[in-house]
Protein backbone atom coordinates (compact mmCIF):
# COMPACT_ATOMS: atom_id res chain seq x y z
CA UNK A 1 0.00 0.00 0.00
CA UNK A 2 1.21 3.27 -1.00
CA UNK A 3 2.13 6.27 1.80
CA UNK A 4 -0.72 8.28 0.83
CA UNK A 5 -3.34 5.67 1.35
CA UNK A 6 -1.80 5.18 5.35
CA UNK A 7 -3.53 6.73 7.53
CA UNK A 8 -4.04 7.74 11.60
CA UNK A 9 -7.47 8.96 12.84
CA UNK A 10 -6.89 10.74 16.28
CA UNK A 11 -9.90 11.24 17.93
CA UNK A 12 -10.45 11.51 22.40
CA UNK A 13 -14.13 10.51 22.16
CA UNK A 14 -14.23 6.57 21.11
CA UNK A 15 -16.29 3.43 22.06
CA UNK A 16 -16.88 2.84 24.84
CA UNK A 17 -17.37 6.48 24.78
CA UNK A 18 -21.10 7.50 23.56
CA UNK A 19 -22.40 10.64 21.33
CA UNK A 20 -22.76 11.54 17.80
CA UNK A 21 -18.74 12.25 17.48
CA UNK A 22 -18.34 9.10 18.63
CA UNK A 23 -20.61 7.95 15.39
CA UNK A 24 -19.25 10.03 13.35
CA UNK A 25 -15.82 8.88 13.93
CA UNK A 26 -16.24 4.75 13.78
CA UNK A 27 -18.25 5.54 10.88
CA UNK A 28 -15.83 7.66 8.62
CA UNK A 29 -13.17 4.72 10.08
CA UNK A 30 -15.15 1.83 8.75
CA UNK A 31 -15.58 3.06 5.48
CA UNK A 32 -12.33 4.32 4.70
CA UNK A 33 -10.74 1.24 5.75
CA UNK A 34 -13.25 0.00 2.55
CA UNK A 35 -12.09 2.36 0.87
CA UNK A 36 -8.48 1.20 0.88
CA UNK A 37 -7.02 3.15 3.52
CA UNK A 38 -4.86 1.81 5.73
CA UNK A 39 -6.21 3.37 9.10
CA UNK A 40 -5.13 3.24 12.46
CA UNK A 41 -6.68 4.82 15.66
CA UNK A 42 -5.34 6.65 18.48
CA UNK A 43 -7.19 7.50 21.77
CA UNK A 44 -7.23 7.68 25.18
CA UNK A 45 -7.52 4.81 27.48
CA UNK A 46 -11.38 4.57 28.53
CA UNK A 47 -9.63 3.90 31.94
CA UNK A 48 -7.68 7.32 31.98
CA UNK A 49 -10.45 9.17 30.37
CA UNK A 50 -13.48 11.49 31.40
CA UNK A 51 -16.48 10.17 29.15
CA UNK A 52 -20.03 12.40 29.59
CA UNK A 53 -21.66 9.27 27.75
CA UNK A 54 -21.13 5.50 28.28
CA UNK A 55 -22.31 3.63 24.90
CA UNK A 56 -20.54 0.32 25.51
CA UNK A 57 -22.51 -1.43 22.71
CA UNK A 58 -20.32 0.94 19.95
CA UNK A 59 -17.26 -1.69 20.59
CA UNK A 60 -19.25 -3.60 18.61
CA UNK A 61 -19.15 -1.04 15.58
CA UNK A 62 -15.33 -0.69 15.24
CA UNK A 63 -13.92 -2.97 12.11
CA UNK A 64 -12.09 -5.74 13.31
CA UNK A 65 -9.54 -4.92 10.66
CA UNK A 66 -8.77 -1.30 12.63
CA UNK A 67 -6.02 -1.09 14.59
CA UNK A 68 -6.49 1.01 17.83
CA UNK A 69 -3.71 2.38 20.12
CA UNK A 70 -4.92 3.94 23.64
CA UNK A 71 -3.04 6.29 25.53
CA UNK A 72 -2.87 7.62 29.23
CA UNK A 73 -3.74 10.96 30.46
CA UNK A 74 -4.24 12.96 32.70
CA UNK A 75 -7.66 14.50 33.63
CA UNK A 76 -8.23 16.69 35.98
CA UNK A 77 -12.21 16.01 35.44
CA UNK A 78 -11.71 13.54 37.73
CA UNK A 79 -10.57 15.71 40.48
CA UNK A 80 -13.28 18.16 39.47
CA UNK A 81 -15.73 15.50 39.10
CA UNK A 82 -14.99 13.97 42.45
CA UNK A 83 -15.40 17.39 43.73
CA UNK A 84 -18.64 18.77 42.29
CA UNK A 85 -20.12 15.65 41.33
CA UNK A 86 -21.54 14.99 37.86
CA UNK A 87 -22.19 18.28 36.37
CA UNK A 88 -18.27 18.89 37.04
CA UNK A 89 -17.81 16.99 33.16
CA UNK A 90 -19.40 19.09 30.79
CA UNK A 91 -22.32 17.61 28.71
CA UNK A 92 -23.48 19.59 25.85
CA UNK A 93 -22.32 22.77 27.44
CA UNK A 94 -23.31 23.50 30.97
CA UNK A 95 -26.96 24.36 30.16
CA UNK A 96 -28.42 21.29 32.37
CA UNK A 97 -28.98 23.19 35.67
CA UNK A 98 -30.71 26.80 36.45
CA UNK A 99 -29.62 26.21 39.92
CA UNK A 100 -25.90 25.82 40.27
CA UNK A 101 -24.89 25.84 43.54
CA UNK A 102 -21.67 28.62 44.39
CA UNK A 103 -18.92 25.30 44.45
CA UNK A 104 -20.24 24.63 40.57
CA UNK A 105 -19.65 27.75 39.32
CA UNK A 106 -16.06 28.26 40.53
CA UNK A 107 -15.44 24.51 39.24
CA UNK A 108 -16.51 25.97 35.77
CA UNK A 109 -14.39 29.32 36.51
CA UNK A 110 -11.74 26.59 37.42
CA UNK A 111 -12.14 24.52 34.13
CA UNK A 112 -12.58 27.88 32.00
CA UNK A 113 -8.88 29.16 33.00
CA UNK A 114 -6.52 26.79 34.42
CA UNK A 115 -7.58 24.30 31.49
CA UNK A 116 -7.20 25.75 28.35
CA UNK A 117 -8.55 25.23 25.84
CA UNK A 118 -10.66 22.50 27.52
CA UNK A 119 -10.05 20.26 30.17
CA UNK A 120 -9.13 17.21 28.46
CA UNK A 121 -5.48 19.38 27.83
CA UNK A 122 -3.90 16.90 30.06
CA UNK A 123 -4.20 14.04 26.87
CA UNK A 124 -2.20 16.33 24.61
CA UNK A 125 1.13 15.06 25.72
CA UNK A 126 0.34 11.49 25.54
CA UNK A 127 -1.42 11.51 22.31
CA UNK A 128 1.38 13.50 20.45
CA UNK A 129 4.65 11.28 21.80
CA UNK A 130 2.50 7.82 20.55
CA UNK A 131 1.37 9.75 17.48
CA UNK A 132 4.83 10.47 16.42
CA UNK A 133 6.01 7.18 16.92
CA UNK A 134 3.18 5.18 14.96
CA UNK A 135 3.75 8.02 12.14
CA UNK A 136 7.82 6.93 12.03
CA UNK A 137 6.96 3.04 13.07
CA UNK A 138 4.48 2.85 10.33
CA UNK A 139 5.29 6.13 7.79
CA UNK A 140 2.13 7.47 7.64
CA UNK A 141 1.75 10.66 5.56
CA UNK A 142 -1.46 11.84 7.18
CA UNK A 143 -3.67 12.25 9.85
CA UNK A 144 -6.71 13.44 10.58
CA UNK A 145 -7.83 14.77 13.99
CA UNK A 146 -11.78 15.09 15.26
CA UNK A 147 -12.41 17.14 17.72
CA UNK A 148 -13.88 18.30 20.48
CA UNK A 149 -12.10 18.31 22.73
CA UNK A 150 -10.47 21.27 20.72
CA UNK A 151 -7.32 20.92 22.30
CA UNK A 152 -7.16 17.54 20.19
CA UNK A 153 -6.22 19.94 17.76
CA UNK A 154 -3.09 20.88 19.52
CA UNK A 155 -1.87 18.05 18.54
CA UNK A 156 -1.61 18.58 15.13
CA UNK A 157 0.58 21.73 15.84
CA UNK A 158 2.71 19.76 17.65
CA UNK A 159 2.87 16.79 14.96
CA UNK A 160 3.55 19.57 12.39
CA UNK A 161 6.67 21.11 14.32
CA UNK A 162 8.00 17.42 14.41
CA UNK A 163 7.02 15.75 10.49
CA UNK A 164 7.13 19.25 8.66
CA UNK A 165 5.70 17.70 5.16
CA UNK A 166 2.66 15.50 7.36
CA UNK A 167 -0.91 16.37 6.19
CA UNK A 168 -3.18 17.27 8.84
CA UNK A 169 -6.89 17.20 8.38
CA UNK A 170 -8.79 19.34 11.28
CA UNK A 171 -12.28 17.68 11.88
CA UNK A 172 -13.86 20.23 13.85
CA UNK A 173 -17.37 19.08 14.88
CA UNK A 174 -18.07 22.28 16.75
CA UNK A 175 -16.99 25.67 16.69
CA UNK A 176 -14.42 26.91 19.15
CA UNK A 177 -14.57 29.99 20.77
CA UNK A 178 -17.80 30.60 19.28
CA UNK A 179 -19.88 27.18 20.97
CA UNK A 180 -23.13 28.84 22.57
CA UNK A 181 -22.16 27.77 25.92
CA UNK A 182 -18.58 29.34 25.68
CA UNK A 183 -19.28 32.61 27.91
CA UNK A 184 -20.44 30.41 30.73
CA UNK A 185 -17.16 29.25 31.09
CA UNK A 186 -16.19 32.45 32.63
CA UNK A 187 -12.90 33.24 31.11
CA UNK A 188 -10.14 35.97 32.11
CA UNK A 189 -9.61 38.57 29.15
CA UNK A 190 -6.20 37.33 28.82
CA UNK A 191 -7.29 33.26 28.82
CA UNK A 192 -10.06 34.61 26.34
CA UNK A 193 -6.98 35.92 24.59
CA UNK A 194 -4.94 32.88 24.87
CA UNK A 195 -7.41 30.54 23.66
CA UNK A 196 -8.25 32.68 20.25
CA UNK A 197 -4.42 32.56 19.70
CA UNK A 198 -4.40 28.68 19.54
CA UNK A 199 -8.15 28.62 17.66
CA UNK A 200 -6.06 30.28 15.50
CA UNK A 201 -2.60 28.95 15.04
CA UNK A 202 -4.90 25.52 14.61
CA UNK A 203 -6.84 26.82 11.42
CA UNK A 204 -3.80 28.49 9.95
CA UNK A 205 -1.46 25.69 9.83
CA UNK A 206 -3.95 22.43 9.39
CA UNK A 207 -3.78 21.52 5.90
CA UNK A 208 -7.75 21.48 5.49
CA UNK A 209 -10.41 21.29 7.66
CA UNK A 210 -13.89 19.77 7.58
CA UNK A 211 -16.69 21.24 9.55
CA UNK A 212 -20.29 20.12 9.83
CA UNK A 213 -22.20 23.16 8.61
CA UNK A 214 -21.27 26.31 6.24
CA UNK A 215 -22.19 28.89 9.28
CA UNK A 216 -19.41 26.98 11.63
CA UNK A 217 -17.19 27.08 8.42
CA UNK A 218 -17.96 31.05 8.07
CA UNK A 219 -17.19 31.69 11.52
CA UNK A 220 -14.21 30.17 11.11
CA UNK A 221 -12.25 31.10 7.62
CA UNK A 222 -12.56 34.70 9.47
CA UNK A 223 -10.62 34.02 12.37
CA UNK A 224 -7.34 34.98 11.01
CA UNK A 225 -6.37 36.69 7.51
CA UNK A 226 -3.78 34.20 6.92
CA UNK A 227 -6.55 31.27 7.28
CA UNK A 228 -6.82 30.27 3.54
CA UNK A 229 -10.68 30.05 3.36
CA UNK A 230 -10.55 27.53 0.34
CA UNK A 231 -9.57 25.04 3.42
CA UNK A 232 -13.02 24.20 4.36
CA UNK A 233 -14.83 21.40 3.60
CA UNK A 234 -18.65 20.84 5.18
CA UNK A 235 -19.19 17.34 5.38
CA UNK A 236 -22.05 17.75 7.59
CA UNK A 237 -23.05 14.42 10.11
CA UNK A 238 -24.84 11.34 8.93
CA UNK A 239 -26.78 7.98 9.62
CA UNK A 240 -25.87 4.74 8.54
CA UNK A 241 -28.08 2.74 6.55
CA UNK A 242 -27.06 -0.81 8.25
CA UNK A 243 -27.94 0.82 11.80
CA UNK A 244 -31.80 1.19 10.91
CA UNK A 245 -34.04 -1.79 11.60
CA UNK A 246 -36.28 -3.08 8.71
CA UNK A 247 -38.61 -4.80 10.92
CA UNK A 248 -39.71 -1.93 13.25
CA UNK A 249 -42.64 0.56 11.67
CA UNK A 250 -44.45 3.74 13.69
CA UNK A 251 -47.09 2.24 16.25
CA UNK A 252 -50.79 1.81 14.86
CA UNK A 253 -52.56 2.38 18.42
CA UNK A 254 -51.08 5.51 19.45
CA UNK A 255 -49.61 8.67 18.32
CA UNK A 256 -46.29 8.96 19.58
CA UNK A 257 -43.65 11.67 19.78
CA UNK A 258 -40.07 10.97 20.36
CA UNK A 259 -37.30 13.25 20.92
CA UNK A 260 -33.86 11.45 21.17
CA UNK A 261 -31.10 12.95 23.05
CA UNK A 262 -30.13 15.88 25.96
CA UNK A 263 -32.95 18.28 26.65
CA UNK A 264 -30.86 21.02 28.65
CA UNK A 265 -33.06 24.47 30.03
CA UNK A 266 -31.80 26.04 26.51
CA UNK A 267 -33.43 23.80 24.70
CA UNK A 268 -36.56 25.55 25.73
CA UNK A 269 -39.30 23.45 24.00
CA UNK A 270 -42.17 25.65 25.63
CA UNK A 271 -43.74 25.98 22.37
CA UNK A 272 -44.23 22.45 21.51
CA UNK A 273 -45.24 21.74 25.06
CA UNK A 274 -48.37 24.79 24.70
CA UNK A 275 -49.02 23.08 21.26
CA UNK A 276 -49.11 19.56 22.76
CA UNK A 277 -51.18 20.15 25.35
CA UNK A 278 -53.79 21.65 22.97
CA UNK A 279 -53.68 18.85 20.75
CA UNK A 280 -54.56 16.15 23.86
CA UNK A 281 -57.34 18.67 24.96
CA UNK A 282 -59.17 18.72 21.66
CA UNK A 283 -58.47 15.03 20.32
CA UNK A 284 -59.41 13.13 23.89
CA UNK A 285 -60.44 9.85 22.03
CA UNK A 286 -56.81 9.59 21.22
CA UNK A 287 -53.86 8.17 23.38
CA UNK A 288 -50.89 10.48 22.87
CA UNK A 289 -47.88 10.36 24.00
CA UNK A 290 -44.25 11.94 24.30
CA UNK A 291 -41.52 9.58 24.76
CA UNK A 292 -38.36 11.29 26.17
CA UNK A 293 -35.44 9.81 25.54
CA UNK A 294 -32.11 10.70 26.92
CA UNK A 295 -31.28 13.35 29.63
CA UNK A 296 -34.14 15.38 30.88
CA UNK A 297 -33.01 18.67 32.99
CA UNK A 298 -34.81 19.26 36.62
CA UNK A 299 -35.93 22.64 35.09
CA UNK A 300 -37.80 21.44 32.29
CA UNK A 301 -39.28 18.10 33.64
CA UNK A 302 -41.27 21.05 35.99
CA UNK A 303 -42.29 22.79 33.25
CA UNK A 304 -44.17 19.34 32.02
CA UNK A 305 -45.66 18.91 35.17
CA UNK A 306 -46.89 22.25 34.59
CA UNK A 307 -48.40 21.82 31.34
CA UNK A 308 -50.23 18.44 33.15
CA UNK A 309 -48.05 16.10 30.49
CA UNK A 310 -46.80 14.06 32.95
CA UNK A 311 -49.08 11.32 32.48
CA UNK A 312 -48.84 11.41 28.53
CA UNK A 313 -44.65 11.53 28.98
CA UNK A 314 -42.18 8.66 28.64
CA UNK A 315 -38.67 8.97 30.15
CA UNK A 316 -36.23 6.94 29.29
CA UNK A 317 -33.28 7.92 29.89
CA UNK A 318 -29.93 7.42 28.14
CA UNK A 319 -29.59 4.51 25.56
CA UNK A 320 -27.60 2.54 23.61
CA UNK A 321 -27.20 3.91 20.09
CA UNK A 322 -29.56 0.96 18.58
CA UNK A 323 -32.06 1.23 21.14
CA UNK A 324 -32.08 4.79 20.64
CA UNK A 325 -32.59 4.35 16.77
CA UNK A 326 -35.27 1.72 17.45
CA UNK A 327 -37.21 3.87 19.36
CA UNK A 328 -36.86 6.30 16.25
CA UNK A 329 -38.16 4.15 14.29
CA UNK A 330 -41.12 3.03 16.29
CA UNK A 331 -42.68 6.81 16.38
CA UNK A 332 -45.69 8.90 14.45
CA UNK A 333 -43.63 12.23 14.83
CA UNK A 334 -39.73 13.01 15.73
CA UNK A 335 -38.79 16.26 17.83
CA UNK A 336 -36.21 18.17 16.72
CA UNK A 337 -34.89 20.83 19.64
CA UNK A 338 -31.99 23.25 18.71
CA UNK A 339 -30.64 25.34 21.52
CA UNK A 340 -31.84 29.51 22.10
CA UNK A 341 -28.65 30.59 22.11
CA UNK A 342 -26.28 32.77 20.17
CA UNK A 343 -25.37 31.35 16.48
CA UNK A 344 -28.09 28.85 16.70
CA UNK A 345 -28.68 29.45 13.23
CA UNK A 346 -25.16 27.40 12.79
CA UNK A 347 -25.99 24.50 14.68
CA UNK A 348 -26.43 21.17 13.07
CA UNK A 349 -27.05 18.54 15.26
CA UNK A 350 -26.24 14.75 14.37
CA UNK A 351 -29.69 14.34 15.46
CA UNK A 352 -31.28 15.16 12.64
CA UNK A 353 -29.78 13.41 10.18
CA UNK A 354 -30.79 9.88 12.00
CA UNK A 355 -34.41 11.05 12.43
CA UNK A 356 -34.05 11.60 8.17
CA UNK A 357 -32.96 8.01 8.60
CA UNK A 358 -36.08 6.48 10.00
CA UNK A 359 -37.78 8.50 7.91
CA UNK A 360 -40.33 9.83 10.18
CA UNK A 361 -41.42 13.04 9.88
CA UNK A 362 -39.76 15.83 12.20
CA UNK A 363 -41.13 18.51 14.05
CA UNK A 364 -38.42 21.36 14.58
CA UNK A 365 -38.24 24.31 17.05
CA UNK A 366 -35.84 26.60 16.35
CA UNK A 367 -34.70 29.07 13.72
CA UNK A 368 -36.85 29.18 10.50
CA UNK A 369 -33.30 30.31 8.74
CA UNK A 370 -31.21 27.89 9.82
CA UNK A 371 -29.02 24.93 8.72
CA UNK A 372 -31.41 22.65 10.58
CA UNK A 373 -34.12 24.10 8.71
CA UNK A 374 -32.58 24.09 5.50
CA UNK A 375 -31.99 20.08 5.80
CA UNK A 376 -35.69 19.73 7.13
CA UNK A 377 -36.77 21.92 3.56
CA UNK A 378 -34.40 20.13 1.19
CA UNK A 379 -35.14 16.66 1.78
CA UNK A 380 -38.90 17.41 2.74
CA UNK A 381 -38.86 15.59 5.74
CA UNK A 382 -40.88 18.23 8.44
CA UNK A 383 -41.15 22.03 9.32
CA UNK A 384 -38.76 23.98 11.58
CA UNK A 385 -40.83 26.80 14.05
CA UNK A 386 -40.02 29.93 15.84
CA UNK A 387 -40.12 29.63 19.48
CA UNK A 388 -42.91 32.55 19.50
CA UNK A 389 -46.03 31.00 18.07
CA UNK A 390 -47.62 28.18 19.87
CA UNK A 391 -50.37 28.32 17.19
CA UNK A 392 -48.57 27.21 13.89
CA UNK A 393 -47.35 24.25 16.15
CA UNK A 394 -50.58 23.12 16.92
CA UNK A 395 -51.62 23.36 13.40
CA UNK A 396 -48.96 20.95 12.50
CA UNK A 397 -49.94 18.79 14.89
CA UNK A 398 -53.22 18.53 14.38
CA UNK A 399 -52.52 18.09 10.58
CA UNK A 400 -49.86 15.27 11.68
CA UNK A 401 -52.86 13.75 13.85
CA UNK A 402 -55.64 13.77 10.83
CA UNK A 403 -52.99 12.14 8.66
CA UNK A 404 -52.16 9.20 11.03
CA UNK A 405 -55.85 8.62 11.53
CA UNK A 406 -55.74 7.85 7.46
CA UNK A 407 -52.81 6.03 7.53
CA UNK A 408 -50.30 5.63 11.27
CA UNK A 409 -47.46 5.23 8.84
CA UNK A 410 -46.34 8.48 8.05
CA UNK A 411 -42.79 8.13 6.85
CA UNK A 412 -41.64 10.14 3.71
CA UNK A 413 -39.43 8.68 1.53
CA UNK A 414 -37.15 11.34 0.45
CA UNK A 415 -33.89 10.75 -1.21
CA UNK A 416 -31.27 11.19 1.61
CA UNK A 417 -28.32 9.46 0.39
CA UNK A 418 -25.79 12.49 0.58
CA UNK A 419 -26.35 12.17 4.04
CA UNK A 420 -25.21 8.29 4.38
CA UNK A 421 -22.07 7.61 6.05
CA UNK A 422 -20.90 5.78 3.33
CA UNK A 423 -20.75 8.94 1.02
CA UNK A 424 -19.41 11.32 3.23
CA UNK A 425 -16.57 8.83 4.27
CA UNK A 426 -15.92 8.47 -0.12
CA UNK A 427 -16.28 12.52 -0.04
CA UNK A 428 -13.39 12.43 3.05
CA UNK A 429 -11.58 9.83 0.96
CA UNK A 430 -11.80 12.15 -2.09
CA UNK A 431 -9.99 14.94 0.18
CA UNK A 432 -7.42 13.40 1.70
CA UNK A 433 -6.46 11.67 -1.76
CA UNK A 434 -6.37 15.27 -3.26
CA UNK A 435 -3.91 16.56 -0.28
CA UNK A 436 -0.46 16.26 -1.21
């Protein structure tokens, strides 16, 4: 095999590590190992590491034909963790809580300046010395790197100082300094400072970079006027065909809503909860439901109890990745949530591209103009709502309901394959051939 088909993937967040990265990560693996690359994986012991989400089942995802090479490190999440209990490791942003206690917010004033740019620095060091020995042991020509944690990143800079002519691809799955929850980390001006320095060296000397929307990649390309903006790539997440059951259809005896993942307090899914609420009143003959599944803030499960949902709600709590997809499946309606917060408009959750892979229609609250929205438009697979107008959601809903009286099976059957793992892996493929 030729140099420029060898290849290492460095990624923090691996089996038996959970989350869409996670997916994103095995998957663009998998299929560039059939694709002819020669891939091997560096990561951090699970036994060293600070994991939000536990998906053990994912082990089972990961080729047997991938080699993977775990490293120590040294995580002072733990510490924190031990400390301030489980809101000390940061899940989807620090957004789960409206009533953090005094020790919570000086552990996130803690993790905001004495761990920059995250708090998984303490892997950089470990990852980089058994980086540059596979890349002489095995002479590999490139790498790729997925982050968060951004200070994966740092990596590369470090890898570049050492193997001047290696290729470094930046996968970055989330913006940086401009992530919605990034002022509640409380920084100093001159950490603030600090941290846009190494946001930038990163872009300016990483060879390309993929991102998962074209807002994240216009934030970005502006960072620096030596970024070369032709770097960017959106390769935006996926689903996987072969994870999506054939035998499990929506439910015939009851109209069921799912939404799959966190629900933090700025998710704020008042709207739909108004809407809802309407749409048991006025259809009583009919057993609705919303099935929760996945984390649930104190906050919000209040604000059901408030709307009297409780005894139409299912929580489940957090899943495996195929239970999570089954219960996709086996649903009238999907829920689509995207954060209030600043550049929502950019955010693209992995989400949504496994609810277009059921293929059951989605109900969206967010921004109307947004990359959510424009997926939801393009393929024709649900409508995206402003957070301000309870009645347009309860028109959808009760157009939703008279269309599942006619017929419970309501999935569309757009044409979704751009979104397929196993393109966007040959599109990566495509890339990486191209860099030289």
């Amino acid at each position: 095999m030729s140099t420029d088909k060898k290849l290492l993937y460095i990624t923090y967040y691996w089996p038996p590590s959970g989350g869409a990265g996670v997916q994103r990560s095995i998957k663009f693996v998998n299929y560039l190992k059939k694709y002819g690359w020669n891939v091997q994986v560096l990561t951090v012991d699970p036994n060293a590491a600070t994991y939000p989400v536990i998906d053990e089942s994912l082990q089972n995802e990961v080729s047997q034909q991938v080699k993977v090479t775990r490293t120590n490190s040294r995580e002072p999440l733990r510490v924190l963790s031990a400390i301030g209990g489980k809101k000390a490791v940061p899940y989807g942003g620090f957004t789960n809580s409206n009533k953090e206690k005094w020790y919570q917010k000086l552990l996130r004033f803690v993790r905001g300046n004495f761990f920059v740019p995250d708090a998984r620095i303490g892997w950089v060091d470990f990852a980089f010395r058994a980086s540059a020995k596979i890349i002489r042991e095995n002479n590999i020509s490139k790498i790729v790197i997925s982050s968060p944690p951004h200070s994966s990143q740092l990596i590369g800079l470090k890898l570049k100082k050492e193997f001047p002519h290696l290729i470094w691809l930046a996968d970055l799955r989330d913006p940086w300094t401009d992530i919605y929850y990034y002022k509640d980390l409380m920084h100093l001006p001159f950490i603030k400072k600090k941290d846009l320095h190494l946001e930038r060296q990163v872009l300016e000397n990483c060879d390309a970079a993929l991102v998962v929307s074209t807002p994240i990649a216009d934030l970005l390309r502006v960072k620096s006027d030596k970024i070369d903006p032709n770097k960017f790539t959106v390769i935006p997440n996926g689903f996987d065909r072969q994870d999506f059951p054939e035998d499990i259809s929506p439910p015939k005896d009851v109209f069921r809503i799912t939404y799959v993942g966190t629900m933090a307090d700025s998710y704020k899914p008042e709207v739909f909860l108004i809407a809802l609420s309407q749409l048991i009143k006025s259809n009583p003959e009919i057993n609705i439901q919303l099935r929760l599944v996945g984390s649930v803030a104190a906050g919000l499960r209040a604000t059901i109890d408030q709307h009297s949902l409780s005894g139409r709600v299912e929580m489940i709590g957090h899943v495996s990745h195929h239970k999570a997809v089954n219960y996709m499946c086996d649903s009238s309606l999907l829920l689509l949530l995207i954060p209030a917060t600043a550049n929502s408009e950019g955010i693209l959750t992995g989400k949504i591209f496994e609810y277009l892979g059921a293929g059951v229609p989605i109900l969206g609250i967010g921004p109307v103009a947004g990359s959510a929205a424009a997926v939801l438009q393009e393929c024709n697979a649900g409508k995206m709502f402003e957070r301000d107008n309870p009645k347009v959601v309860s028109e959808f809903l009760e157009k939703q309901l008279l269309q599942w009286k006619n017929n419970p099976d309501l999935r569309h059957h757009a044409d979704v394959s751009k979104y397929e793992r196993s393109a966007q892996a040959l599109q990566l493929s495509a890339i990486l051939e191209k860099l030289k």
